[in-house]
C-alpha atoms as a PDB file:
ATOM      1  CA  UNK A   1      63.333 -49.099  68.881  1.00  0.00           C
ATOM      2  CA  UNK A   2      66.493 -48.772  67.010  1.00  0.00           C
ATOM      3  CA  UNK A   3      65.659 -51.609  64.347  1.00  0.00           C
ATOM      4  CA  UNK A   4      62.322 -49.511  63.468  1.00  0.00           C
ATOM      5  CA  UNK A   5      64.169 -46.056  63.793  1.00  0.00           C
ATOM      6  CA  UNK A   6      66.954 -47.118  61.407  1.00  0.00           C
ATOM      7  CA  UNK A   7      64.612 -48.573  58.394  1.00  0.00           C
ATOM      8  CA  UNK A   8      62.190 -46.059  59.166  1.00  0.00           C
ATOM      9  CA  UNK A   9      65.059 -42.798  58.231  1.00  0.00           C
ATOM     10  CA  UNK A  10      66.211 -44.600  55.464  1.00  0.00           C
ATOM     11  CA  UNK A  11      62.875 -44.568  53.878  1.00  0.00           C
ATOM     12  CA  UNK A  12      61.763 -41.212  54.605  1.00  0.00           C
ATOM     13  CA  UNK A  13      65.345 -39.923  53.348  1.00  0.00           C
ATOM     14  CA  UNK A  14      64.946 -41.831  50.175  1.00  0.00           C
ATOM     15  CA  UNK A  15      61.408 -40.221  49.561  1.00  0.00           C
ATOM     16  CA  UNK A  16      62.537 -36.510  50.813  1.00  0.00           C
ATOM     17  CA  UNK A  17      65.277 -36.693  48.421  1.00  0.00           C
ATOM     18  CA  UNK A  18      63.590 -38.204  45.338  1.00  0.00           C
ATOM     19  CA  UNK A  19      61.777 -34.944  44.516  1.00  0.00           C
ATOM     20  CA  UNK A  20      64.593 -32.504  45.294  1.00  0.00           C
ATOM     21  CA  UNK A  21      66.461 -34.892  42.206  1.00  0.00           C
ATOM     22  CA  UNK A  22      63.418 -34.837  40.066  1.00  0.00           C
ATOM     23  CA  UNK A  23      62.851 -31.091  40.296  1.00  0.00           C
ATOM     24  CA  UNK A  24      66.428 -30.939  39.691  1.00  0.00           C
ATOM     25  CA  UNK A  25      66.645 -32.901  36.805  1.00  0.00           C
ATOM     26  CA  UNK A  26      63.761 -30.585  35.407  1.00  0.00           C
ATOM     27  CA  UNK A  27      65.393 -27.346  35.473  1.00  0.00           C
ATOM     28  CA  UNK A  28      68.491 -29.022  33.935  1.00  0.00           C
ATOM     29  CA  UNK A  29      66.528 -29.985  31.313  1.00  0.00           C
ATOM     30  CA  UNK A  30      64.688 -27.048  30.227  1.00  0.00           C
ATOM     31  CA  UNK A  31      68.078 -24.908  30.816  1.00  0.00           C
ATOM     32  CA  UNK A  32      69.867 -27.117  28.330  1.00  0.00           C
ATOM     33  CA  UNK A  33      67.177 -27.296  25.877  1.00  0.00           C
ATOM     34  CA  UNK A  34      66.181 -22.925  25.884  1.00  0.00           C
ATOM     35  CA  UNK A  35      68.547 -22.562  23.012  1.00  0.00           C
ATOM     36  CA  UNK A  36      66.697 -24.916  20.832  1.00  0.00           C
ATOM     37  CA  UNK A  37      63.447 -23.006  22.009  1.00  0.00           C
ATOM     38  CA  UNK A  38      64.836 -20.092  20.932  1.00  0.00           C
ATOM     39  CA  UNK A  39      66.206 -20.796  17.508  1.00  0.00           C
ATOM     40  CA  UNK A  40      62.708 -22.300  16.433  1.00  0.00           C
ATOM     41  CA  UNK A  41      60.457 -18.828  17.044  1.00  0.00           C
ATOM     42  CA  UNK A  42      60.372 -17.897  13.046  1.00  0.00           C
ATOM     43  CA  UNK A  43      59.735 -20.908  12.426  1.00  0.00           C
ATOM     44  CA  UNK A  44      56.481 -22.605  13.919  1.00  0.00           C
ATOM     45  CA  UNK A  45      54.794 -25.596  12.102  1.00  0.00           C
ATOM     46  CA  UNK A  46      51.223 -25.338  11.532  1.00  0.00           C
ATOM     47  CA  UNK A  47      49.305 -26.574  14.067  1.00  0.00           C
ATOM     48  CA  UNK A  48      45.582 -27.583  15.220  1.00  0.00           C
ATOM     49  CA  UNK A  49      44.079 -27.773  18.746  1.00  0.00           C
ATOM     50  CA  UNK A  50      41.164 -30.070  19.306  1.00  0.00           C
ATOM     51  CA  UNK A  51      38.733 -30.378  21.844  1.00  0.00           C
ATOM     52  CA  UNK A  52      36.519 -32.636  23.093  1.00  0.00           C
ATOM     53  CA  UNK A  53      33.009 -31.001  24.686  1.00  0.00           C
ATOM     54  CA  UNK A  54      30.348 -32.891  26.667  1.00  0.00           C
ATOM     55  CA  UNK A  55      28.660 -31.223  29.380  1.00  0.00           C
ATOM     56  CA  UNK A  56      28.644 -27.249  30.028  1.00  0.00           C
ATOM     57  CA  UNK A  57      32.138 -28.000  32.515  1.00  0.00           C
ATOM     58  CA  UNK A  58      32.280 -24.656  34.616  1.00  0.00           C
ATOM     59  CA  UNK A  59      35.751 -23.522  32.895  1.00  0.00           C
ATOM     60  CA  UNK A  60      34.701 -24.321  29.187  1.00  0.00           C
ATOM     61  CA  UNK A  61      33.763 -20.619  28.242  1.00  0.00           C
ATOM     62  CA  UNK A  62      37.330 -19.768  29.804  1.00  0.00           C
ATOM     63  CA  UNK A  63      38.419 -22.645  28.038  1.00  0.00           C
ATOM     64  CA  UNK A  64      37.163 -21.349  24.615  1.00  0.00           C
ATOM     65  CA  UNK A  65      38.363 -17.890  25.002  1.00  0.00           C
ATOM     66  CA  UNK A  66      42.030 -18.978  25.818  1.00  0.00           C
ATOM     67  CA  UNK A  67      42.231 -21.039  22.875  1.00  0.00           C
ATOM     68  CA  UNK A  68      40.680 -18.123  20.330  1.00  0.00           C
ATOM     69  CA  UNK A  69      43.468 -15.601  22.020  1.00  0.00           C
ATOM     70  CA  UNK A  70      46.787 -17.804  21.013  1.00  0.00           C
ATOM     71  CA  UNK A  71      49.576 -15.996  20.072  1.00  0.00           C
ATOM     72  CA  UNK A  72      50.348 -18.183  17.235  1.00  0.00           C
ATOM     73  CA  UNK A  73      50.686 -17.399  13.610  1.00  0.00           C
ATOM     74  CA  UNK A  74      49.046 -20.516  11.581  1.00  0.00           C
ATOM     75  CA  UNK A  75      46.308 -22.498  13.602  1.00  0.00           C
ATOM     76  CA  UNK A  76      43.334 -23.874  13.476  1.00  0.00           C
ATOM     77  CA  UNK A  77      40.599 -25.074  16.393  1.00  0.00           C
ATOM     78  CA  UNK A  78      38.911 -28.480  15.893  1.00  0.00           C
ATOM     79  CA  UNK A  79      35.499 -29.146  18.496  1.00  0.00           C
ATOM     80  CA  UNK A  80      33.939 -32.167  18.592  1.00  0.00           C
ATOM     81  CA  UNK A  81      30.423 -32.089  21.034  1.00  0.00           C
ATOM     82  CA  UNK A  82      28.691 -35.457  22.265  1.00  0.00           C
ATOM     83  CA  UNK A  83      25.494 -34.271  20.699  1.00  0.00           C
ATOM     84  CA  UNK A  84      23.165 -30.955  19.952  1.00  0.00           C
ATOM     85  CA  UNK A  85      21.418 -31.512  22.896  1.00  0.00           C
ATOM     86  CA  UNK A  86      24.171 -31.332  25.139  1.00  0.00           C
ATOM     87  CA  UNK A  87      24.314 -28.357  27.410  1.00  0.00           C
ATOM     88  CA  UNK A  88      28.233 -28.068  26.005  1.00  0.00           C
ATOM     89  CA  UNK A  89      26.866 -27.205  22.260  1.00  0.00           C
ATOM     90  CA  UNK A  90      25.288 -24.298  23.100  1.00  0.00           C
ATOM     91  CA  UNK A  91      27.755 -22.624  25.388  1.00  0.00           C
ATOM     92  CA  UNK A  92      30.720 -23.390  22.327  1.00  0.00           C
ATOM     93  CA  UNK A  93      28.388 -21.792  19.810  1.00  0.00           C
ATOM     94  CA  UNK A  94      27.399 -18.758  22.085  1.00  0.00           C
ATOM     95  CA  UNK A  95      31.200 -18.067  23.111  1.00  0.00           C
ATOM     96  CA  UNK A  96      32.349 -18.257  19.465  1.00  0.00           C
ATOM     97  CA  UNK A  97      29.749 -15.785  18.378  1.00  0.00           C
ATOM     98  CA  UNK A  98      30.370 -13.288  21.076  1.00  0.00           C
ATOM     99  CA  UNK A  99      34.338 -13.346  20.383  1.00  0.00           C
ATOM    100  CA  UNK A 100      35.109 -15.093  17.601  1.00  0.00           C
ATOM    101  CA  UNK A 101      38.644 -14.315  16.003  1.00  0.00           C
ATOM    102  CA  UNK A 102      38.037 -14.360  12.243  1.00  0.00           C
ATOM    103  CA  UNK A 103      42.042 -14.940  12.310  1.00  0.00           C
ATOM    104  CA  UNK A 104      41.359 -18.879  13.535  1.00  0.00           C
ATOM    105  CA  UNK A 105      39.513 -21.443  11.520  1.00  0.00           C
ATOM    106  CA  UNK A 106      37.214 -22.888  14.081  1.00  0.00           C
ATOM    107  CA  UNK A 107      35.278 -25.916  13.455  1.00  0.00           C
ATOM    108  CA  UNK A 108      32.600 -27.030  15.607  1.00  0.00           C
ATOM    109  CA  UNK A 109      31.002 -30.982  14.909  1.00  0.00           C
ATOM    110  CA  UNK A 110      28.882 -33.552  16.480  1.00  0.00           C
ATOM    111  CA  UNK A 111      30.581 -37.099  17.677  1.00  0.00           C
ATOM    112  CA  UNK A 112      29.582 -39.082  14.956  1.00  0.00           C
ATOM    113  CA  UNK A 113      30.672 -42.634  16.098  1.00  0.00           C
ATOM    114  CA  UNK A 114      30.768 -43.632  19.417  1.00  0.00           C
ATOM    115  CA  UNK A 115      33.571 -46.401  19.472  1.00  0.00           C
ATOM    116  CA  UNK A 116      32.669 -49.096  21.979  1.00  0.00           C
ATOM    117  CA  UNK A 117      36.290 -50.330  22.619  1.00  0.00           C
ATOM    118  CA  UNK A 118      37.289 -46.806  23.919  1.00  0.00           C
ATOM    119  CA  UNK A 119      36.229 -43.552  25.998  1.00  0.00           C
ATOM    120  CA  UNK A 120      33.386 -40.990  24.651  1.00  0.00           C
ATOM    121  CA  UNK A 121      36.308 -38.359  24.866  1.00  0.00           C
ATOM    122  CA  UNK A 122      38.766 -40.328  22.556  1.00  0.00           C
ATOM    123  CA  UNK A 123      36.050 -41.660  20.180  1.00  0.00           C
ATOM    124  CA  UNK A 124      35.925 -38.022  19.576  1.00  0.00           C
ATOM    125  CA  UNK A 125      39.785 -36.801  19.384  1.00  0.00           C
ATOM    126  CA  UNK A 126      39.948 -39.721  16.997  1.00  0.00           C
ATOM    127  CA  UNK A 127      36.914 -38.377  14.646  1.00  0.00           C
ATOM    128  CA  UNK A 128      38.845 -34.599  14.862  1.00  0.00           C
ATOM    129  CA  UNK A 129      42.119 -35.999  14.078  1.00  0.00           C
ATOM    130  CA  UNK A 130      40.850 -37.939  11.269  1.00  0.00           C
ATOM    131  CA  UNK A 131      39.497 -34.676   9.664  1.00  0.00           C
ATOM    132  CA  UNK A 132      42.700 -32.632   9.904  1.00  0.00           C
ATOM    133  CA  UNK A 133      44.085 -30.903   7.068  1.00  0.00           C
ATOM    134  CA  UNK A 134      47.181 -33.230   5.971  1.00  0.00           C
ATOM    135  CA  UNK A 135      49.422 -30.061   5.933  1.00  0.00           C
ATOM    136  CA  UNK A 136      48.724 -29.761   9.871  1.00  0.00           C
ATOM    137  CA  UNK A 137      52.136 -30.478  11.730  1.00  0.00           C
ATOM    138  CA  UNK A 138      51.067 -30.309  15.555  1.00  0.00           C
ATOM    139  CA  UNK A 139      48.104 -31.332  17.361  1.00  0.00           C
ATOM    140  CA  UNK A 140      47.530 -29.675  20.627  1.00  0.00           C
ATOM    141  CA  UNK A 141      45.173 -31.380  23.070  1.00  0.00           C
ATOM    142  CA  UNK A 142      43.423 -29.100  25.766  1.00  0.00           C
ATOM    143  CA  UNK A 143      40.652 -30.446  28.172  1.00  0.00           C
ATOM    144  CA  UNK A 144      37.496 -28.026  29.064  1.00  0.00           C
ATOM    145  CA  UNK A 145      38.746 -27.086  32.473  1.00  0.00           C
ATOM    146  CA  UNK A 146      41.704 -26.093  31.325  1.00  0.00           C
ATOM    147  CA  UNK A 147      42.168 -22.270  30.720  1.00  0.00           C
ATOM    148  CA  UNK A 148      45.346 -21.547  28.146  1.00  0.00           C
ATOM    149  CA  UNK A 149      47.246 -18.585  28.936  1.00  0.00           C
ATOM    150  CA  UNK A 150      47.924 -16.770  25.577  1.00  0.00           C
ATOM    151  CA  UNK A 151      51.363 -18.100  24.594  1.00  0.00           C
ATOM    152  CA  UNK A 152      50.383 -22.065  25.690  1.00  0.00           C
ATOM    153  CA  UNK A 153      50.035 -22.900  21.921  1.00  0.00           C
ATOM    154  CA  UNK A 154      53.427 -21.864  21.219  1.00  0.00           C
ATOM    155  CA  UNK A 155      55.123 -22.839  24.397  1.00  0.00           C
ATOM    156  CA  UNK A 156      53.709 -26.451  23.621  1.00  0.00           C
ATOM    157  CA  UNK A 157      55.361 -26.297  20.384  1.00  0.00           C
ATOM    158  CA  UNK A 158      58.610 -24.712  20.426  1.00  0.00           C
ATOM    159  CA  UNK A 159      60.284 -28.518  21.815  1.00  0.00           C
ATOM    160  CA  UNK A 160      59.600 -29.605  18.560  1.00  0.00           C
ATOM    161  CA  UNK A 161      62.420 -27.937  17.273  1.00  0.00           C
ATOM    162  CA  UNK A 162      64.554 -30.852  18.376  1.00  0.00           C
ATOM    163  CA  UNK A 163      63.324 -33.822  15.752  1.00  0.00           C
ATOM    164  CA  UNK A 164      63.737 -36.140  18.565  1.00  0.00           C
ATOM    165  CA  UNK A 165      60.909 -35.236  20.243  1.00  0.00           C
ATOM    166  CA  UNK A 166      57.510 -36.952  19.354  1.00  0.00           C
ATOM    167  CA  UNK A 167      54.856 -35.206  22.005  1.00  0.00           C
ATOM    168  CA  UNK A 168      55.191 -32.277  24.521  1.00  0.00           C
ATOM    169  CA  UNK A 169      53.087 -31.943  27.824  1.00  0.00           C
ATOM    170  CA  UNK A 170      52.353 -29.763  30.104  1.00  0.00           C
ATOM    171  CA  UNK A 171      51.210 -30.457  33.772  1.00  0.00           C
ATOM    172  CA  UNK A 172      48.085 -29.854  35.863  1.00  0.00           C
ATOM    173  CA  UNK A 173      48.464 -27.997  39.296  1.00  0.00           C
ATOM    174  CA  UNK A 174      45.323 -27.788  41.748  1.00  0.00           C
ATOM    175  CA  UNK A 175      45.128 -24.702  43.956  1.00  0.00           C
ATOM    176  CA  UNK A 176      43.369 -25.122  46.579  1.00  0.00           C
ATOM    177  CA  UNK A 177      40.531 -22.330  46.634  1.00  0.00           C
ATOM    178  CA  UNK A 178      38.759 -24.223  49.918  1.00  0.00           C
ATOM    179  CA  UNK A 179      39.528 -25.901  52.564  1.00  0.00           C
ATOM    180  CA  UNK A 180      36.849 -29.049  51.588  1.00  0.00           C
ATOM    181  CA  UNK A 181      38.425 -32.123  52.465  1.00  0.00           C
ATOM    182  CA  UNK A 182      38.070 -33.468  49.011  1.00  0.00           C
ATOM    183  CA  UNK A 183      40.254 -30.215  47.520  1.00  0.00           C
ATOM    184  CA  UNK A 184      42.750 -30.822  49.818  1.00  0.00           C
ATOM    185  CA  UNK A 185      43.195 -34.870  48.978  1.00  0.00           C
ATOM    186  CA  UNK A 186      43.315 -33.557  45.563  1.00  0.00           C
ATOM    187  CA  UNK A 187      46.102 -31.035  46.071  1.00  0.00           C
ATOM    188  CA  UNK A 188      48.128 -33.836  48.262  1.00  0.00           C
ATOM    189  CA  UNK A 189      47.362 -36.035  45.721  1.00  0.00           C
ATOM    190  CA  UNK A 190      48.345 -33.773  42.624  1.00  0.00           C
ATOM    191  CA  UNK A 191      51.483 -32.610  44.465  1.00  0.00           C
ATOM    192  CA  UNK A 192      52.582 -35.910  45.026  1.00  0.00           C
ATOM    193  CA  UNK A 193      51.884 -37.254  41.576  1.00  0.00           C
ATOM    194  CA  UNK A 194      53.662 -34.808  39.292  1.00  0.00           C
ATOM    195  CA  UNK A 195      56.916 -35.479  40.065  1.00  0.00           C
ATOM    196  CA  UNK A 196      55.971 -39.234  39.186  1.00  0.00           C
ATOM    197  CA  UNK A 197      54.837 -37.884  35.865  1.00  0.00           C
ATOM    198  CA  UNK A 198      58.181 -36.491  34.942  1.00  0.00           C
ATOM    199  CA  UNK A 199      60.567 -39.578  36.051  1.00  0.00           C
ATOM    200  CA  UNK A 200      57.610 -41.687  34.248  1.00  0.00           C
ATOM    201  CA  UNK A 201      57.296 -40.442  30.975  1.00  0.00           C
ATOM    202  CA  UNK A 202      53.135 -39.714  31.281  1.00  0.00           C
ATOM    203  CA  UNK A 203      51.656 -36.864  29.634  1.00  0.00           C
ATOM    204  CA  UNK A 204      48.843 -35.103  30.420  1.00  0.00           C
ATOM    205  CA  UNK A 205      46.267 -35.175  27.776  1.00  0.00           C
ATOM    206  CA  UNK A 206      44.960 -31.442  29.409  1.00  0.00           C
ATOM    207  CA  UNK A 207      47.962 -29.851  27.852  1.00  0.00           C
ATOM    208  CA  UNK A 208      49.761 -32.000  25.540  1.00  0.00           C
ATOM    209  CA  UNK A 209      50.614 -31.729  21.670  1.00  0.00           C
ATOM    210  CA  UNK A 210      51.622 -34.737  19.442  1.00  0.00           C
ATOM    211  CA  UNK A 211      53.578 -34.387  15.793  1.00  0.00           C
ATOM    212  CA  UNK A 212      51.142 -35.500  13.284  1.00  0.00           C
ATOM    213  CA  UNK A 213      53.965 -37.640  11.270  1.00  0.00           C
ATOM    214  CA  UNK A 214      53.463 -40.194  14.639  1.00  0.00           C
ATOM    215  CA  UNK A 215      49.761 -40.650  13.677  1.00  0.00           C
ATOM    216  CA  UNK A 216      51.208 -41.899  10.318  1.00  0.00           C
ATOM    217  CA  UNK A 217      54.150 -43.934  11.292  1.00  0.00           C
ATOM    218  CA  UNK A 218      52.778 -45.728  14.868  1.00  0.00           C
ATOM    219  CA  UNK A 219      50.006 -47.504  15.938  1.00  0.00           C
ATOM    220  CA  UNK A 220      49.013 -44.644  18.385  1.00  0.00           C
ATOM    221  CA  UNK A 221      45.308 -43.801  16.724  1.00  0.00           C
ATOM    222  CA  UNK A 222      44.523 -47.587  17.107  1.00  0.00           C
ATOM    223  CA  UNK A 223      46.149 -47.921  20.986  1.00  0.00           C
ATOM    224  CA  UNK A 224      43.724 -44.883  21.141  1.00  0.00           C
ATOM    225  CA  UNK A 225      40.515 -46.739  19.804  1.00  0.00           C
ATOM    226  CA  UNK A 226      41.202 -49.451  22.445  1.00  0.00           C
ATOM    227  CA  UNK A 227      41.822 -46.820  25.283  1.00  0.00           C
ATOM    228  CA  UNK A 228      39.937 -45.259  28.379  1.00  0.00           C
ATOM    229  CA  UNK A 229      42.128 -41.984  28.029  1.00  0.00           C
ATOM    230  CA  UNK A 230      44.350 -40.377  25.139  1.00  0.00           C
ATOM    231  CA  UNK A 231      47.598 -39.885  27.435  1.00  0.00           C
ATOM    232  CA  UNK A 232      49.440 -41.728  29.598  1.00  0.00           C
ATOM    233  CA  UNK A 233      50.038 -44.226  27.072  1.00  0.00           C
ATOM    234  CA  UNK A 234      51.785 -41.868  24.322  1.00  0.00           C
ATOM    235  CA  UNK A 235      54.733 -42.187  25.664  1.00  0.00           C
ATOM    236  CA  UNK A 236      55.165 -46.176  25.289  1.00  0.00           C
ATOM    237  CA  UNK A 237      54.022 -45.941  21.584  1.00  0.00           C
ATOM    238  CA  UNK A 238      56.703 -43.039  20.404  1.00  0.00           C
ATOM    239  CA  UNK A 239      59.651 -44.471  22.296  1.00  0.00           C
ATOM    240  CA  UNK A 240      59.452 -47.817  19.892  1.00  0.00           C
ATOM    241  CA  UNK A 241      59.879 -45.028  17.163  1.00  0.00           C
ATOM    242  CA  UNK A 242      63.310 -43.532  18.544  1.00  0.00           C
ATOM    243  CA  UNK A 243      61.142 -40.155  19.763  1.00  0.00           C
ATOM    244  CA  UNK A 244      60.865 -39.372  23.508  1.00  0.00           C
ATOM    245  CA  UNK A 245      58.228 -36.734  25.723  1.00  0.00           C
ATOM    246  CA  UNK A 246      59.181 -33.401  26.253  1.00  0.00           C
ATOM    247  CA  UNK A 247      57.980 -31.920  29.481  1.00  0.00           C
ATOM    248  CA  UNK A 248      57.128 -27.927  28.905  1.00  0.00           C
ATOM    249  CA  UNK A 249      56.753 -25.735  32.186  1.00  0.00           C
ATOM    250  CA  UNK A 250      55.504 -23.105  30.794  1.00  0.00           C
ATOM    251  CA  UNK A 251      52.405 -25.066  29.664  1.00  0.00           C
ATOM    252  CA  UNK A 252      51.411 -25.766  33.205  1.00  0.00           C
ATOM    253  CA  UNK A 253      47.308 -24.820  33.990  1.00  0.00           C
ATOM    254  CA  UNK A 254      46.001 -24.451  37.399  1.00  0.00           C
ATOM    255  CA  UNK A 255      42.996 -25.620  38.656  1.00  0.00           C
ATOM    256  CA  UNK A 256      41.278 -23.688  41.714  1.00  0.00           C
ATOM    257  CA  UNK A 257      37.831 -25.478  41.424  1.00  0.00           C
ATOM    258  CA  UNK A 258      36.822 -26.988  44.541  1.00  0.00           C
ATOM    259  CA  UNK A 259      35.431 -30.971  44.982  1.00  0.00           C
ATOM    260  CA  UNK A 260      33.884 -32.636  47.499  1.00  0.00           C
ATOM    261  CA  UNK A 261      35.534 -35.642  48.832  1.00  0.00           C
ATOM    262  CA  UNK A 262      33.123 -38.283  47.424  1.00  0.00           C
ATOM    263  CA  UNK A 263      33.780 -36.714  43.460  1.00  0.00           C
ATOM    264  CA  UNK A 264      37.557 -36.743  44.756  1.00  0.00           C
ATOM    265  CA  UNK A 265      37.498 -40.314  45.334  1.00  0.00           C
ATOM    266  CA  UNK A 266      36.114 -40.953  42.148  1.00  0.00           C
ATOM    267  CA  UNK A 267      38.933 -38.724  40.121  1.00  0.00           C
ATOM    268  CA  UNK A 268      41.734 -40.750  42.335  1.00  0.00           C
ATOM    269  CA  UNK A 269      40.124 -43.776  41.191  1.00  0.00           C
ATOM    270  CA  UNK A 270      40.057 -42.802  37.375  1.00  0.00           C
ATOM    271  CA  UNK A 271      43.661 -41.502  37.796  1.00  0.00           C
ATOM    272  CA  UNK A 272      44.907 -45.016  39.623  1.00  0.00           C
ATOM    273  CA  UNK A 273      43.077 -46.572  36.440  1.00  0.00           C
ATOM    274  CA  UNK A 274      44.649 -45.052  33.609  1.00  0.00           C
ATOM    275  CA  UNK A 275      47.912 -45.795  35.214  1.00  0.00           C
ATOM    276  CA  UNK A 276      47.066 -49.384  35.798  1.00  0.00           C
ATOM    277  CA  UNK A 277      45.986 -49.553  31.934  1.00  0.00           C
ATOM    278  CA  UNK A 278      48.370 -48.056  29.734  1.00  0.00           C
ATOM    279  CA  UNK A 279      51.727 -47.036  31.821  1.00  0.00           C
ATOM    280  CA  UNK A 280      54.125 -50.034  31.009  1.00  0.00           C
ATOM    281  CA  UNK A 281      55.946 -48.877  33.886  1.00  0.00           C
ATOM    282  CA  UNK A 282      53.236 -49.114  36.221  1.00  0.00           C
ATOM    283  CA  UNK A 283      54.939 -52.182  38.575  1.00  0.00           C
ATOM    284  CA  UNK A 284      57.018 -49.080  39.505  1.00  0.00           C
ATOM    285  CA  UNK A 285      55.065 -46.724  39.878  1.00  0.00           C
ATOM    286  CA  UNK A 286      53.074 -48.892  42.459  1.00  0.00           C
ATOM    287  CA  UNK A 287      56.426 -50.398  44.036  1.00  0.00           C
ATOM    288  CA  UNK A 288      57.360 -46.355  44.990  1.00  0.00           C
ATOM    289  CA  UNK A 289      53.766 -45.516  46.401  1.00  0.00           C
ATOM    290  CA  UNK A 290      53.748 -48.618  48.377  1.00  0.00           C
ATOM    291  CA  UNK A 291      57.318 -47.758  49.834  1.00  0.00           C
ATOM    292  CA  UNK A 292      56.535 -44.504  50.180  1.00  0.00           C
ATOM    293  CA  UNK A 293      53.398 -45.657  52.843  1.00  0.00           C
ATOM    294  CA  UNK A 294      55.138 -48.200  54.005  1.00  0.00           C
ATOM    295  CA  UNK A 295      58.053 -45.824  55.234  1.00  0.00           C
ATOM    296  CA  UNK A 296      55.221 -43.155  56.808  1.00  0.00           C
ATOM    297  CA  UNK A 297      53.910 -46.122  58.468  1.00  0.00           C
ATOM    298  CA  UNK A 298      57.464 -47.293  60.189  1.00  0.00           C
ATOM    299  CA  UNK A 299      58.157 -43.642  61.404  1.00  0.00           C
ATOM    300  CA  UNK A 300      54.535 -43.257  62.355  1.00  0.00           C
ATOM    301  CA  UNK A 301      55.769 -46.912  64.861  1.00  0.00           C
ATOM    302  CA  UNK A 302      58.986 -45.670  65.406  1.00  0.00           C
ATOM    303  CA  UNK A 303      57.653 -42.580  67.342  1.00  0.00           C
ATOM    304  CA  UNK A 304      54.703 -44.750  69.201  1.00  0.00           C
ATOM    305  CA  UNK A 305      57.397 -47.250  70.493  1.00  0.00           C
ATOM    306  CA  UNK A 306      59.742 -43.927  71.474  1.00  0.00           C
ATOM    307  CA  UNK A 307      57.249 -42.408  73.660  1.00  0.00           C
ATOM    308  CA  UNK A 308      56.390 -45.591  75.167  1.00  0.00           C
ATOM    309  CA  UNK A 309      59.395 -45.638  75.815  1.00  0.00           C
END
C-alpha cells in the first residue's frame, strides 16, 4: 500500500499546487503591468471589432447590443453573415435598426468566399480583415455567444500600451445555470482548462484583439487560411516576431447557457482538436492531462487497497 500511497500524494500535490502558482503568477502579472494600463487611457488606438454570424445563436442579439454600447472613443464594427438566408442576417439587421448608435460605423456583409483549406468562421474574419480601413490599429474578435460588458473594448486594448505585446485575450467562464450532466462536464472541463490557457500561451478567439501591424509583418492571415479556428495558434506566429500574449481579466465573459451531454461531447472534441492542430506545445499539454488522470487513478487504488486492507 505504501508504494501506491507515496506516488499517488506526489501526484495529486503536484496538480493541487499547479493552479495555486498559475493563479498566482496571474495576479502578479496584471499588478505589475496596471501602471502601463493606466498611462495609456488618453491615448487609445483606433480600433475595429469583427464578427462572424451564422445561425440566429441564442446570445447574438445580446451579443450585438454589447458591442454597439462600448465605451470607446474611435471604433468601428465589421459583420460578416454566411448568407441572406441565414436566420443570423435578419436578427443583425433587426437589432441594428432598433438600437443603432449613429456614433459606430457598423458594417454588415455577406461571406463572399468560402476558403476550402479553412473554417466557415475564419474564411470570414479573413474577408473583414481584408476590408479594414488601413488607419485601424486593433482588431477585436468577439464570438456570438459572447455578451461584452461596456468597457470590454477598452479593457482588451489598454495592454497594448506596452509595444511588446502583439494580441490580448480574454477568457471564457461557464456558469452553470442547470444541473444537466452535459453543463456540468463543461464547467469541470472549462475550470480545468483555463489555467492551461494561461501557462500555454492560447487565446481565446471569443475575446481576443490582435495589432493590425502583425497582419502586415507575419504570416498569421495565411496560418489563418489553412486553419480550423482563428486562436490558439496566434500565439506561435507573434512570438517568432519578438511580441508575446497578454492575458486581460477584465475581458472575461460568462456563459450560463445550458448543453446536453451529447452537444458537450462534441464541444470537448472540437476543443481537444484545435489544441492538437495549432498549439506547438501540445506534447505538454497532453503529458499534464495524462498525469493529471493518471495520479486520480493511483489515489482512486491507493484507497481500494487501504480498505481492503
Amino acid at each position: 500500500m505504501l508504494d501506491l500511497w507515496v506516488p499517488g500524494f506526489a501526484l495529486l500535490a503536484c496538480f493541487v499546487l499547479l493552479p495555486v502558482v498559475w493563479t498566482w503568477r496571474t495576479v502578479w502579472f496584471v499588478g505589475r503591468h496596471s501602471g502601463n494600463v493606466a498611462s495609456a487611457e488618453s491615448e487609445l488606438p483606433r480600433a475595429a471589432i469583427i464578427l462572424a454570424v451564422r445561425g440566429a445563436d441564442p446570445s447574438l442579439s445580446h451579443c450585438l447590443a454589447g458591442i454597439l454600447r462600448q465605451d470607446y472613443p474611435r471604433y468601428s464594427v465589421r459583420i460578416v453573415v454566411d448568407s441572406q438566408q441565414d436566420r443570423g442576417w435578419d436578427m443583425v439587421h433587426d437589432v441594428l435598426q432598433k438600437g443603432h448608435n449613429p456614433r459606430v460605423n457598423v458594417e454588415v456583409n455577406v461571406l463572399q468566399r468560402r476558403h476550402d483549406t479553412c473554417s466557415l468562421k475564419v474564411s470570414s474574419q479573413l474577408q473583414a480583415i481584408a476590408e479594414l480601413d488601413p488607419a485601424i490599429e486593433v482588431v477585436a474578435f468577439i464570438d456570438a455567444d459572447s455578451i461584452p460588458a461596456a468597457d470590454w473594448l477598452r479593457a482588451l486594448v489598454l495592454p497594448f500600451a506596452d509595444p511588446q505585446v502583439g494580441a490580448t485575450t480574454g477568457f471564457r467562464w461557464f456558469a452553470p445555470s442547470d444541473s444537466q450532466w452535459g453543463t456540468l462536464v463543461r464547467y469541470m472541463y472549462n475550470a480545468g482548462s483555463a489555467p492551461q490557457m494561461y501557462v500555454f500561451s492560447m487565446a481565446w478567439g471569443g475575446s481576443m484583439a490582435v495589432r493590425t501591424r502583425i497582419f502586415r509583418e507575419s504570416d498569421l492571415l495565411d496560418v489563418w487560411s489553412r486553419s480550423f479556428c482563428e486562436d490558439v495558434g496566434v500565439y506561435s506566429v507573434i512570438r517568432k516576431r519578438g511580441f508575446r500574449l497578454a492575458f486581460v481579466p477584465d475581458a472575461t465573459h460568462i456563459n450560463c447557457e445550458s448543453i446536453d451531454l451529447a452537444s458537450c461531447f462534441n464541444f470537448l472534441m472540437r476543443q481537444l482538436l484545435c489544441v492538437r492542430l495549432q498549439v506547438f506545445q501540445w506534447p505538454w499539454v497532453l503529458a499534464i492531462n495524462v498525469s493529471h488522470n493518471l495520479a486520480l487513478i493511483v489515489r482512486s487504488e491507493e484507497r481500494r487497497v487501504g480498505k481492503e486492507c
